[in-house]
Protein backbone atom coordinates (compact mmCIF):
# COMPACT_ATOMS: atom_id res chain seq x y z
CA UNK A 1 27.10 9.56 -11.92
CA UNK A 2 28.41 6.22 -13.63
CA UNK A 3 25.55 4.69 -15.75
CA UNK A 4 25.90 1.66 -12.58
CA UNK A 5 26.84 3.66 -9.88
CA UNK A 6 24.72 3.78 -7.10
CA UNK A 7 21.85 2.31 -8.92
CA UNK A 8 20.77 -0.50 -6.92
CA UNK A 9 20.64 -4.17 -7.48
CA UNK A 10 20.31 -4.82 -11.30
CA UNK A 11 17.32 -6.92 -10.56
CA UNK A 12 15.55 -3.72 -8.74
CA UNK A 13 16.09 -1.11 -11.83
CA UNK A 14 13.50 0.08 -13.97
CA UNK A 15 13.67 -2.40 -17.00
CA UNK A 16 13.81 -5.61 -15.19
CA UNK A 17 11.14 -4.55 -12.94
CA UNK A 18 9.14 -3.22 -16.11
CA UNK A 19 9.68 -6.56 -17.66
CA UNK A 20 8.42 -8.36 -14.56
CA UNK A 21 5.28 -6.77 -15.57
CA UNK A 22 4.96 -7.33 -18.99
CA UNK A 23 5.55 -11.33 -18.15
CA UNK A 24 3.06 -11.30 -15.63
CA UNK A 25 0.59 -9.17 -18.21
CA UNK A 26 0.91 -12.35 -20.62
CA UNK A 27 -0.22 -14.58 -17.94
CA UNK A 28 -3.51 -13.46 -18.34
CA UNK A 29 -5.82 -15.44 -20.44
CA UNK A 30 -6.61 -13.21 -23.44
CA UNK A 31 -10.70 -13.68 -24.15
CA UNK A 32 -10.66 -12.52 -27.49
CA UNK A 33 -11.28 -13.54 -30.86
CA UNK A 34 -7.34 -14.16 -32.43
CA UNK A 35 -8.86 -12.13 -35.57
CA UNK A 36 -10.04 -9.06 -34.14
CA UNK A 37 -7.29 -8.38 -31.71
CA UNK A 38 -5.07 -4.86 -32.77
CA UNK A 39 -2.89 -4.47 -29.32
CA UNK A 40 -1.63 -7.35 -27.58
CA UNK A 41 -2.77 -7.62 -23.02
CA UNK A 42 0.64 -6.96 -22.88
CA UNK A 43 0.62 -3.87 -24.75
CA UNK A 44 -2.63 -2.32 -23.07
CA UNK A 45 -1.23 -3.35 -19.08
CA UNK A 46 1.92 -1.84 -20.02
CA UNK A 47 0.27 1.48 -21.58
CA UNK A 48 -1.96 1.84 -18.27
CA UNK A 49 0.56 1.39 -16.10
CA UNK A 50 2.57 3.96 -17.60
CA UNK A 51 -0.58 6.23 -17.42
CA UNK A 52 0.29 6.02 -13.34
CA UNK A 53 4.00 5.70 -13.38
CA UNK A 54 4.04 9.17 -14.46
CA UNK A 55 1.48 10.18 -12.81
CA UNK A 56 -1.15 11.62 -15.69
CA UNK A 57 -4.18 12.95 -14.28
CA UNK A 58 -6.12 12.35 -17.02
CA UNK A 59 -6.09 8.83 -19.67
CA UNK A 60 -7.94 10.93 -22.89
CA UNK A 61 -5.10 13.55 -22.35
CA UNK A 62 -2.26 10.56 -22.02
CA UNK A 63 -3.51 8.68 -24.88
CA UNK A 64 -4.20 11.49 -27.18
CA UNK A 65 -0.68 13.25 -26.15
CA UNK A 66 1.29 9.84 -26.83
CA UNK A 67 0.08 9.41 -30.24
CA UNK A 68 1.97 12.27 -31.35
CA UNK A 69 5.19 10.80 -32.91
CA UNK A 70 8.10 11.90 -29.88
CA UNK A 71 5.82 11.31 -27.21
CA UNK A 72 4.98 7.90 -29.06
CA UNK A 73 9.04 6.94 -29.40
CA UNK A 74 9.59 7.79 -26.03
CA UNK A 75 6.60 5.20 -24.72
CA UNK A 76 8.20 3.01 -26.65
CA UNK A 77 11.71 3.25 -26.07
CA UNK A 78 11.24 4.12 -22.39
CA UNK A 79 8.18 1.53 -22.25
CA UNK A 80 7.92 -0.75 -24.18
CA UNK A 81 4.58 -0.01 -25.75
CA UNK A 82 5.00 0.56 -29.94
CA UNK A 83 1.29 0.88 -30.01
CA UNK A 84 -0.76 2.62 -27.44
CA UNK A 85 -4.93 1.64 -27.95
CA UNK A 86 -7.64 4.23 -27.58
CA UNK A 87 -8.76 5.25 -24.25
CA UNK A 88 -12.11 3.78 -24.81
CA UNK A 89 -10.15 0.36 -26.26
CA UNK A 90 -7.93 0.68 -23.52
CA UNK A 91 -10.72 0.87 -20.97
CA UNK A 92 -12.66 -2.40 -22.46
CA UNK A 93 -9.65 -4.30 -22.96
CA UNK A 94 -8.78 -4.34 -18.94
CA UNK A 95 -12.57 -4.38 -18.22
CA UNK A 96 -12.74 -7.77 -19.71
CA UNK A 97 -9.92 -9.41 -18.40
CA UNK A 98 -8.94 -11.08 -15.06
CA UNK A 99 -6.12 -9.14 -13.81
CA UNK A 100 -5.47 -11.70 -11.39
CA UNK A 101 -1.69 -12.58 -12.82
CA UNK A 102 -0.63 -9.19 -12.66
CA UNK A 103 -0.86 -9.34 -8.69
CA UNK A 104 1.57 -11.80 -8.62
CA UNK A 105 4.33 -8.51 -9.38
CA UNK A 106 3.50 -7.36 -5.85
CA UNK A 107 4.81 -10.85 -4.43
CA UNK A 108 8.05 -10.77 -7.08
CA UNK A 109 9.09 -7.81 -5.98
CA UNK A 110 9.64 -8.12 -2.36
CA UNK A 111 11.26 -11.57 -3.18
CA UNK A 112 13.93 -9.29 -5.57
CA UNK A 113 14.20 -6.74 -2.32
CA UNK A 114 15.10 -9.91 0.34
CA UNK A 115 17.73 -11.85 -2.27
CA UNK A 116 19.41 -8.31 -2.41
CA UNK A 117 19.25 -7.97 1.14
CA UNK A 118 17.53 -4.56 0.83
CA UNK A 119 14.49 -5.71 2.43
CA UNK A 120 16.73 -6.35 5.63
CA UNK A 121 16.75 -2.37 6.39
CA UNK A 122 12.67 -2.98 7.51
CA UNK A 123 13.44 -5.19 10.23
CA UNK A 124 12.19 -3.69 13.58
CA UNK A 125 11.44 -5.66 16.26
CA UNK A 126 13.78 -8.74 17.00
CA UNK A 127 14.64 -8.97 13.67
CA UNK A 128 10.72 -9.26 12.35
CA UNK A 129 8.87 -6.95 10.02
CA UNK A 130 6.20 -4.78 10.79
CA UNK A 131 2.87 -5.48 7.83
CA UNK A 132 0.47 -2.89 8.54
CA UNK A 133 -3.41 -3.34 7.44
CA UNK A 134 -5.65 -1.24 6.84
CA UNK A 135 -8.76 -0.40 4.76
CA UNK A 136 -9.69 2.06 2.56
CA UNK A 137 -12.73 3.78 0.48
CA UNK A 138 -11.16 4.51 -3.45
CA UNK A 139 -14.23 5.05 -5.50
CA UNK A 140 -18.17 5.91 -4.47
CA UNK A 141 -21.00 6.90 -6.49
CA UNK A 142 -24.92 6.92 -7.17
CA UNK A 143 -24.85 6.31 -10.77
CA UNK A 144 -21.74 4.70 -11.57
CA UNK A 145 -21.10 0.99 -10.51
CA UNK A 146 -20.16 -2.21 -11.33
CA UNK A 147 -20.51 -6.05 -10.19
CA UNK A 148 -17.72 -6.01 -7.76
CA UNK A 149 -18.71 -2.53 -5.97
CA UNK A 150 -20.51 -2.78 -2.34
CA UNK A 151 -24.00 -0.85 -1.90
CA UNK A 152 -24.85 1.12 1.06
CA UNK A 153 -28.44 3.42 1.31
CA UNK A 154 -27.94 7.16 2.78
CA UNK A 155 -29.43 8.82 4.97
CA UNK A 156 -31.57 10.85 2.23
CA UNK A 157 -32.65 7.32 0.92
CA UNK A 158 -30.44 6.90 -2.04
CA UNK A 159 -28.12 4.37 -2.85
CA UNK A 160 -24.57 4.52 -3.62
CA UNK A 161 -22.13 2.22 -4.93
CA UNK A 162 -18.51 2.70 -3.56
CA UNK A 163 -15.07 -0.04 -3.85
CA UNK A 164 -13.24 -0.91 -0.65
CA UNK A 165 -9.84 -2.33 -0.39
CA UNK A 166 -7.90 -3.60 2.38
CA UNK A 167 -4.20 -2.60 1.96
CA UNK A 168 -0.71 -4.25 3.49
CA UNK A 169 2.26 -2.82 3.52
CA UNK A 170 6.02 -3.65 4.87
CA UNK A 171 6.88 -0.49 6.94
CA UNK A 172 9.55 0.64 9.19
CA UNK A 173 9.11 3.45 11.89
CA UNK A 174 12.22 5.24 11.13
CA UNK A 175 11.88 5.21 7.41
CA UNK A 176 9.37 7.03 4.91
CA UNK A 177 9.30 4.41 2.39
CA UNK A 178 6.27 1.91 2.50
CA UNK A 179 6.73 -1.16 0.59
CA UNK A 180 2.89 -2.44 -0.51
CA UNK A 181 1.96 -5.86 -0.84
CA UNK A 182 -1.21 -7.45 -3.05
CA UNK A 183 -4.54 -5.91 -1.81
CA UNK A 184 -7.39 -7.79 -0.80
CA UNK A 185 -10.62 -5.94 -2.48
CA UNK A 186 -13.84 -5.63 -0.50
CA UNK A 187 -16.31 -6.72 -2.82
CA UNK A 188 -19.54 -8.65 -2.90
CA UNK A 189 -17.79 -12.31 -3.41
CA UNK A 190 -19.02 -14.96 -5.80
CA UNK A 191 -21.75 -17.09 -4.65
CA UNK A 192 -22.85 -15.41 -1.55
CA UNK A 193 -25.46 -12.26 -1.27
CA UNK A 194 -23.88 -11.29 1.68
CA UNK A 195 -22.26 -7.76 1.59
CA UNK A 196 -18.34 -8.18 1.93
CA UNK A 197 -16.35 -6.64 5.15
CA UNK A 198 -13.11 -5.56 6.46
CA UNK A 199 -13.22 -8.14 8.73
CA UNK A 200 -13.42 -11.18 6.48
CA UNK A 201 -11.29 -9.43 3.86
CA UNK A 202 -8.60 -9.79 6.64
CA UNK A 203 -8.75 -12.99 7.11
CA UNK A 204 -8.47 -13.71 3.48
CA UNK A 205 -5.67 -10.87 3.39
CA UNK A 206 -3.49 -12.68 6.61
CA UNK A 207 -3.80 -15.97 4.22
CA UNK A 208 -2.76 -15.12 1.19
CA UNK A 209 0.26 -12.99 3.13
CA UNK A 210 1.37 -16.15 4.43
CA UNK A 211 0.45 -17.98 0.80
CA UNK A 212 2.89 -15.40 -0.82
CA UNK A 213 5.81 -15.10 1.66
CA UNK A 214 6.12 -18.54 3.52
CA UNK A 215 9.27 -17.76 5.50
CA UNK A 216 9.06 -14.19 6.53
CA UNK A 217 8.70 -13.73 10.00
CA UNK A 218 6.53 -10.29 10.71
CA UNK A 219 4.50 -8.52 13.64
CA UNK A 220 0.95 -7.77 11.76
CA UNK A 221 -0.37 -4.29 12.89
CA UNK A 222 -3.67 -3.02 12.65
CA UNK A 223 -6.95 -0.89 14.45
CA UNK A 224 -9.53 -2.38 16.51
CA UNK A 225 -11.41 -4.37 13.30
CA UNK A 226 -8.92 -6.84 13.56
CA UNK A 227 -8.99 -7.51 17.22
CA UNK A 228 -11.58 -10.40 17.41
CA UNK A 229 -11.17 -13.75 18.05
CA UNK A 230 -11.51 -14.84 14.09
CA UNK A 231 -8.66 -12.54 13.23
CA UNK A 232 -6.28 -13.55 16.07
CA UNK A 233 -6.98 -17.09 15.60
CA UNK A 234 -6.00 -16.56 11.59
CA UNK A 235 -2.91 -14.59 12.80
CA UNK A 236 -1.51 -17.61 14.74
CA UNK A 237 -2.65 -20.07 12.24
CA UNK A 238 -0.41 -18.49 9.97
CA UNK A 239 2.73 -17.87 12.13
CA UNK A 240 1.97 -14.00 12.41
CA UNK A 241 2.35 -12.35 15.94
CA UNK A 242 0.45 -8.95 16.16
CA UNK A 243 -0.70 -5.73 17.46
CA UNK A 244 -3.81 -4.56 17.32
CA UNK A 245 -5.71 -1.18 18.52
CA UNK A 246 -8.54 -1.90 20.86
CA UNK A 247 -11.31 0.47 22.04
CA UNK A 248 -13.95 0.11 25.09
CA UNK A 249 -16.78 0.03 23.39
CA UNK A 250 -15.84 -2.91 21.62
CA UNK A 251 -13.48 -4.63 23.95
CA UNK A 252 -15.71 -4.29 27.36
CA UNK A 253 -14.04 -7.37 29.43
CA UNK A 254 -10.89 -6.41 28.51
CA UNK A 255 -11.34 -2.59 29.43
CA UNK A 256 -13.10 -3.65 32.73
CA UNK A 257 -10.00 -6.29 33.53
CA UNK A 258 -7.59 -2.83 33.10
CA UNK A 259 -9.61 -0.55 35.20
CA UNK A 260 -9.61 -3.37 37.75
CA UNK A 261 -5.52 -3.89 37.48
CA UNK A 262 -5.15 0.27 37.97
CA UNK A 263 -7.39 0.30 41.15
CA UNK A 264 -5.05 -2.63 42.53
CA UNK A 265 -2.09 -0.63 41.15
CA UNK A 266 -1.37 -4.22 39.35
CA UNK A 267 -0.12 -2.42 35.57
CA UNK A 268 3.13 -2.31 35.18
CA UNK A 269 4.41 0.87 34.35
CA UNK A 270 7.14 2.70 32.51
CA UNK A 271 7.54 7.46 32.49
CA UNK A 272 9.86 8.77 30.13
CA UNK A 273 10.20 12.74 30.05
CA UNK A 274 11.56 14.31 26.43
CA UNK A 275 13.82 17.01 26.46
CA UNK A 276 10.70 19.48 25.85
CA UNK A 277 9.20 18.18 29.14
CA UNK A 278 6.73 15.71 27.36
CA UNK A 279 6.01 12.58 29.59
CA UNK A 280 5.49 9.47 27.54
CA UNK A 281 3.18 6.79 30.07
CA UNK A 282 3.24 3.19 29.16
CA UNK A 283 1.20 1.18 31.09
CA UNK A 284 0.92 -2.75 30.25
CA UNK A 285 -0.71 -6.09 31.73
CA UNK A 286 -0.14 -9.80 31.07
CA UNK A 287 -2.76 -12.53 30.42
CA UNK A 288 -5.50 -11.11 30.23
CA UNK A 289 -8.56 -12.30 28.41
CA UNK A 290 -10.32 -10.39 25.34
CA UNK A 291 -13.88 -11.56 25.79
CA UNK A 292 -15.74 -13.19 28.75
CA UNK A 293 -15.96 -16.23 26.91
CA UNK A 294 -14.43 -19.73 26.86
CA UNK A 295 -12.64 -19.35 23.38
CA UNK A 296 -11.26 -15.67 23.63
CA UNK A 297 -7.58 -14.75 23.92
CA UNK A 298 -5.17 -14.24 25.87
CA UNK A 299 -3.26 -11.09 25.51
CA UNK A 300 -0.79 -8.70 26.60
CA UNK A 301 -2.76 -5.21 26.83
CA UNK A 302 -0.47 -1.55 26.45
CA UNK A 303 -1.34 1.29 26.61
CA UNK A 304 0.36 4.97 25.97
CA UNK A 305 -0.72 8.14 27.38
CA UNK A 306 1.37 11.62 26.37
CA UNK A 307 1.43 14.49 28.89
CA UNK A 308 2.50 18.16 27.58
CA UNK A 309 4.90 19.98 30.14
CA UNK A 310 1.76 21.66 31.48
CA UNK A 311 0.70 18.03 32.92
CA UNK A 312 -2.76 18.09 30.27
CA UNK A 313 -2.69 14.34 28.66
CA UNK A 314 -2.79 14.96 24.73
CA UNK A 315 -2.70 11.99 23.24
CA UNK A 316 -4.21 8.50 24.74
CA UNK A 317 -3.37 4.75 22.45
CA UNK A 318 -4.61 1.39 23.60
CA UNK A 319 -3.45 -1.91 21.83
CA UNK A 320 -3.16 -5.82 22.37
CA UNK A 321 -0.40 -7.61 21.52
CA UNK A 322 0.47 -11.83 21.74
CA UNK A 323 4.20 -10.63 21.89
CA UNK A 324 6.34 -10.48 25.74
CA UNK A 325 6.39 -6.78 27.06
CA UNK A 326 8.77 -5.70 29.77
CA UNK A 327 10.43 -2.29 30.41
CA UNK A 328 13.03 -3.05 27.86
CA UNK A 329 10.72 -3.04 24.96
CA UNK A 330 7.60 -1.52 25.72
CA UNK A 331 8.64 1.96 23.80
CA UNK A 332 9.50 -0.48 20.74
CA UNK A 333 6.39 -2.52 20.57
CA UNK A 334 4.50 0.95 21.00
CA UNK A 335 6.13 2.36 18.12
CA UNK A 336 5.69 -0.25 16.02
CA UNK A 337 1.91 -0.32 16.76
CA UNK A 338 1.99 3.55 15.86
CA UNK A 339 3.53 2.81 12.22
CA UNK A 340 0.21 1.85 11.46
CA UNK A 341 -0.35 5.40 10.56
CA UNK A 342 2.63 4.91 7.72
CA UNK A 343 -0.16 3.33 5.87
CA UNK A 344 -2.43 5.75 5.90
CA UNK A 345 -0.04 8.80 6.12
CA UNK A 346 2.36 7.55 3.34
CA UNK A 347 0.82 5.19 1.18
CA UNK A 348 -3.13 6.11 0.99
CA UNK A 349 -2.77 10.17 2.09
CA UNK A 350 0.02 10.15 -1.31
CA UNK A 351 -1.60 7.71 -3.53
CA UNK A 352 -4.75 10.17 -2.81
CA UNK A 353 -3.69 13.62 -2.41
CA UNK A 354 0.10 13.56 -3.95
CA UNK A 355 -0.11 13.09 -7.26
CA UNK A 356 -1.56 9.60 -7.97
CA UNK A 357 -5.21 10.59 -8.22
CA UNK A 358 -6.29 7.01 -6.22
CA UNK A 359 -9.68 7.98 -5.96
CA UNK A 360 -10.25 9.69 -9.67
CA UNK A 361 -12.48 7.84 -11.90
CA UNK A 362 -10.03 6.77 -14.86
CA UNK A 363 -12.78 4.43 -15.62
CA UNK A 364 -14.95 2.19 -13.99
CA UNK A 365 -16.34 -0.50 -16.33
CA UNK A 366 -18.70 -3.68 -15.49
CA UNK A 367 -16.06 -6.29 -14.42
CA UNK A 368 -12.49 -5.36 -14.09
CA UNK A 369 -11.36 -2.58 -14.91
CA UNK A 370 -11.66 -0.43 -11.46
CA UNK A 371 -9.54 -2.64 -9.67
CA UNK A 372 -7.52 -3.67 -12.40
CA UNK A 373 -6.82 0.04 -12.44
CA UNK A 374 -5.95 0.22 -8.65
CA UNK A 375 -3.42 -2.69 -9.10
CA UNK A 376 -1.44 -0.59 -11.41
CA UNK A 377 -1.47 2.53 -9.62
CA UNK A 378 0.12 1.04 -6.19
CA UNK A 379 2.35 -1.20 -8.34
CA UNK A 380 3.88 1.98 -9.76
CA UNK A 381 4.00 3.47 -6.36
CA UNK A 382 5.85 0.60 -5.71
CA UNK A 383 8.14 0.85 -8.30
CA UNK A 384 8.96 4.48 -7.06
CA UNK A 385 9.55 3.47 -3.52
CA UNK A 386 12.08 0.56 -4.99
CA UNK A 387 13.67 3.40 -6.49
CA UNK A 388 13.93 5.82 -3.22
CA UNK A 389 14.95 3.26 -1.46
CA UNK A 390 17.78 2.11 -3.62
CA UNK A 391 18.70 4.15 -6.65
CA UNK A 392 20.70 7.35 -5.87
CA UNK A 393 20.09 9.27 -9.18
CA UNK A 394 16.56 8.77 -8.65
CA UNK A 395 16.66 10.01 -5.76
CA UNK A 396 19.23 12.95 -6.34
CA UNK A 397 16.38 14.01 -9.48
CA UNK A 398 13.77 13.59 -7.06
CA UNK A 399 15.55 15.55 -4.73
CA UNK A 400 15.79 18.54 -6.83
CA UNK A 401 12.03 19.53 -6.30
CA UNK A 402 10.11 20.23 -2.81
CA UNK A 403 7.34 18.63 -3.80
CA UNK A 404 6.90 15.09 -5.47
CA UNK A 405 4.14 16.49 -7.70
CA UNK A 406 6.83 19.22 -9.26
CA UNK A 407 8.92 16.38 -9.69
CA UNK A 408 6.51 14.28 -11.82
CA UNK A 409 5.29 17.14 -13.69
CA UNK A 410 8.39 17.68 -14.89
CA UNK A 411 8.89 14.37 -16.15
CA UNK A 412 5.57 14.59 -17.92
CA UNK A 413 7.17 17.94 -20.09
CA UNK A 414 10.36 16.24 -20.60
CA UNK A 415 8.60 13.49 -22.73
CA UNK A 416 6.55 15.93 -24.11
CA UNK A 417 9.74 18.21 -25.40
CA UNK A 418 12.29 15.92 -25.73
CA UNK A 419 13.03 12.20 -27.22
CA UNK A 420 14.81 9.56 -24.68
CA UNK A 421 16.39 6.33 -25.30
CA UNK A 422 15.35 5.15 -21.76
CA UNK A 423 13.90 5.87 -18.34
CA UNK A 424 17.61 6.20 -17.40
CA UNK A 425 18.19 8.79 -19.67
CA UNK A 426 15.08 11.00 -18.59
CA UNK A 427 16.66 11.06 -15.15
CA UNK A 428 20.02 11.92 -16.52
CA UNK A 429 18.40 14.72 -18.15
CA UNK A 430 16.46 16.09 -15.04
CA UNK A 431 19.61 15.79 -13.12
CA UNK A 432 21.67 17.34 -15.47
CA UNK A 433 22.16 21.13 -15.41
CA UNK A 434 19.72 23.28 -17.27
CA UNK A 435 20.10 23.21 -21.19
CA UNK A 436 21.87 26.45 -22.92
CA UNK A 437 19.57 28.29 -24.78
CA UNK A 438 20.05 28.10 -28.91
């Protein structure tokens, strides 16, 4: 394959994205005295997130391996990094730094994926996008914490620390690539001694959404936290429409209204039988209010109940939604409300489980560095999706190994065995057919 070929827009390949980085990296304010300073911000955000983008379990092991001369080259030529600081420099450095500038990449890059028109291949429902939210536990401990991390007491009586974050993501039900936007951390928030929530951290999140991409016109999906008055408000304030799960225990009225509508036989309704003999049940009602009070909303509620061919119901959804449901497009609004699960099943269940270690301790420090840390890990899972979404020997290299973890293992011997002049020519190499032996 042609050095171009089937490599995606120029401004979605590796070194202009990488360089996106390194200018947002010297954005950030550097705190320290112009005397004592050995590596530049640049240098250490650019090391770190290299520690994720190939996916290194462990930073003593990745610093002490890359100070050995061809592993050193090849961070810098593939890189840019001539000088790679200590783990324990490394780990101060981003500790005492507002990362803040480097979450502006997260924004950049989904403006490079619309002017390419790549973005256009998430559209789902009249031409909108579907942003999932959804929080997450990354990090929890009794001994080890920080002053961003929340506080909770056990049920043995002792207290643990632990770092929430509330995650969006551009999805599409038909594809496997989730496209993460800036996260919204769950932390205890300056000036208030009030425990943070999920709840408030969305309404922050559905702002700065909006703040960040003005003119994109998306359906926000999410579980019952977000279905409140606050939250729906927020949506509509910002030009979002929505679906959101709801539950009976915490949506009574509504629940009540339903079981009223059904005894009146007053839902609309909608069977559809797979070829396995699985009945798919959608049941839906118009204006209908959340809560018994004067200020709740109006909303459209759905619901989806699965039958096996024996006639036992298996699997039971229930959602809200401000957008018009008829038997047209009740299967399409229902599968976008069940992409919600992308963001748990392909961006959290990989970052955790597949190879990005989300929830191992690289370091935790006393200001920064844990989320700072968190940043860089989704904005190399970002990177990677760019690049199986648009770059075909990417993909063909990835698609030489069952697993994704195979595949980034063998990246990590590559650079350990053999100099490259780029991240180009590491794929090229992977691709390629197995070397002769001398």
């Amino acid at each position: 394959m042609g050095r171009g070929a089937g490599r995606g827009p120029k401004q979605l390949r590796f070194r202009n994205l990488l360089d996106s980085l390194g200018e947002a990296a010297r954005e950030v304010p550097d705190l320290r005295q112009a005397t004592k300073v050995s590596y530049s911000l640049e240098q250490c955000y650019r090391s770190a997130f290299a520690l994720f983008f190939v996916q290194d379990p462990s930073l003593l092991e990745f610093q002490r391996r890359f100070q050995q001369q061809l592993q050193q080259n090849n961070l810098s030529t593939v890189f840019d990094v001539e000088t790679i600081p200590s783990d324990t420099q490394l780990r101060d450095v981003l500790d005492s730094h507002d990362y803040t500038p480097i979450t502006t990449v997260y924004k950049q890059w989904v403006q490079r994926l619309q002017r390419s028109k790549e973005l256009e291949r998430f559209r789902f429902l009249n031409g909108s996008y579907l942003i999932t939210l959804d929080g997450s536990e990354y990090f929890n401990s009794e001994a080890v914490h920080c002053e961003k991390c929340l506080s909770r007491v056990k049920s043995n009586g002792r207290r643990e620390y632990h770092h929430q974050v509330l995650q969006a993501a551009i999805v599409h039900p038909e594809r496997r690539e989730v496209l993460p936007l800036a996260p919204e951390f769950i932390r205890v928030q300056d000036g208030s001694e009030k425990q943070d929530c999920e709840a408030a951290a969305g309404v922050r999140a559905i702002e700065t959404i909006r703040s960040n991409h003005r003119q994109i016109e998306a359906v926000l999906v999410a579980d019952a936290l977000f279905a409140t008055t606050k939250l729906i408000q927020t949506a509509a304030k910002q030009r979002f429409r929505y679906i959101f799960g709801v539950k009976p225990g915490s949506h009574k009225t509504l629940f009540e209204d339903v079981r009223g509508f059904r005894s009146a036989g007053m839902l609309d309704c909608l069977t559809v039988t797979d070829s396995v003999g699985r009945r798919y049940c959608y049941e839906w009602a118009c204006e209908l209010p959340l809560f018994a009070t004067a200020d709740a909303p109006v909303v459209t509620y759905v619901e989806l109940s699965i039958f096996d061919a024996s006639g036992k119901r298996t699997r039971h959804f229930s959602w809200i939604t401000d957008l018009a449901v008829d038997e047209h497009n009740v299967a399409q609004v229902v599968r976008a409300a069940r992409a919600r699960w992308k963001i748990e099943n392909e961006n959290f269940n990989t970052l955790k489980n597949h190879g990005y270690h989300l929830e191992h301790n690289f370091g935790h420090g006393k200001q920064y560095l844990s989320e700072a840390f968190f940043v860089l890990n989704t904005l190399a899972f970002f990177m990677h999706q760019i690049f199986a979404l648009v770059d075909e020997l990417y993909q063909s290299a990835r698609g030489g190994f069952s697993a994704r973890r195979e595949f980034w293992n063998a990246v990590r011997a590559a650079l350990r065995l053999m100099l490259f002049s780029s991240w180009d020519h590491v794929l090229e190499r992977i691709d390629g057919p197995p070397l002769a032996a001398p």
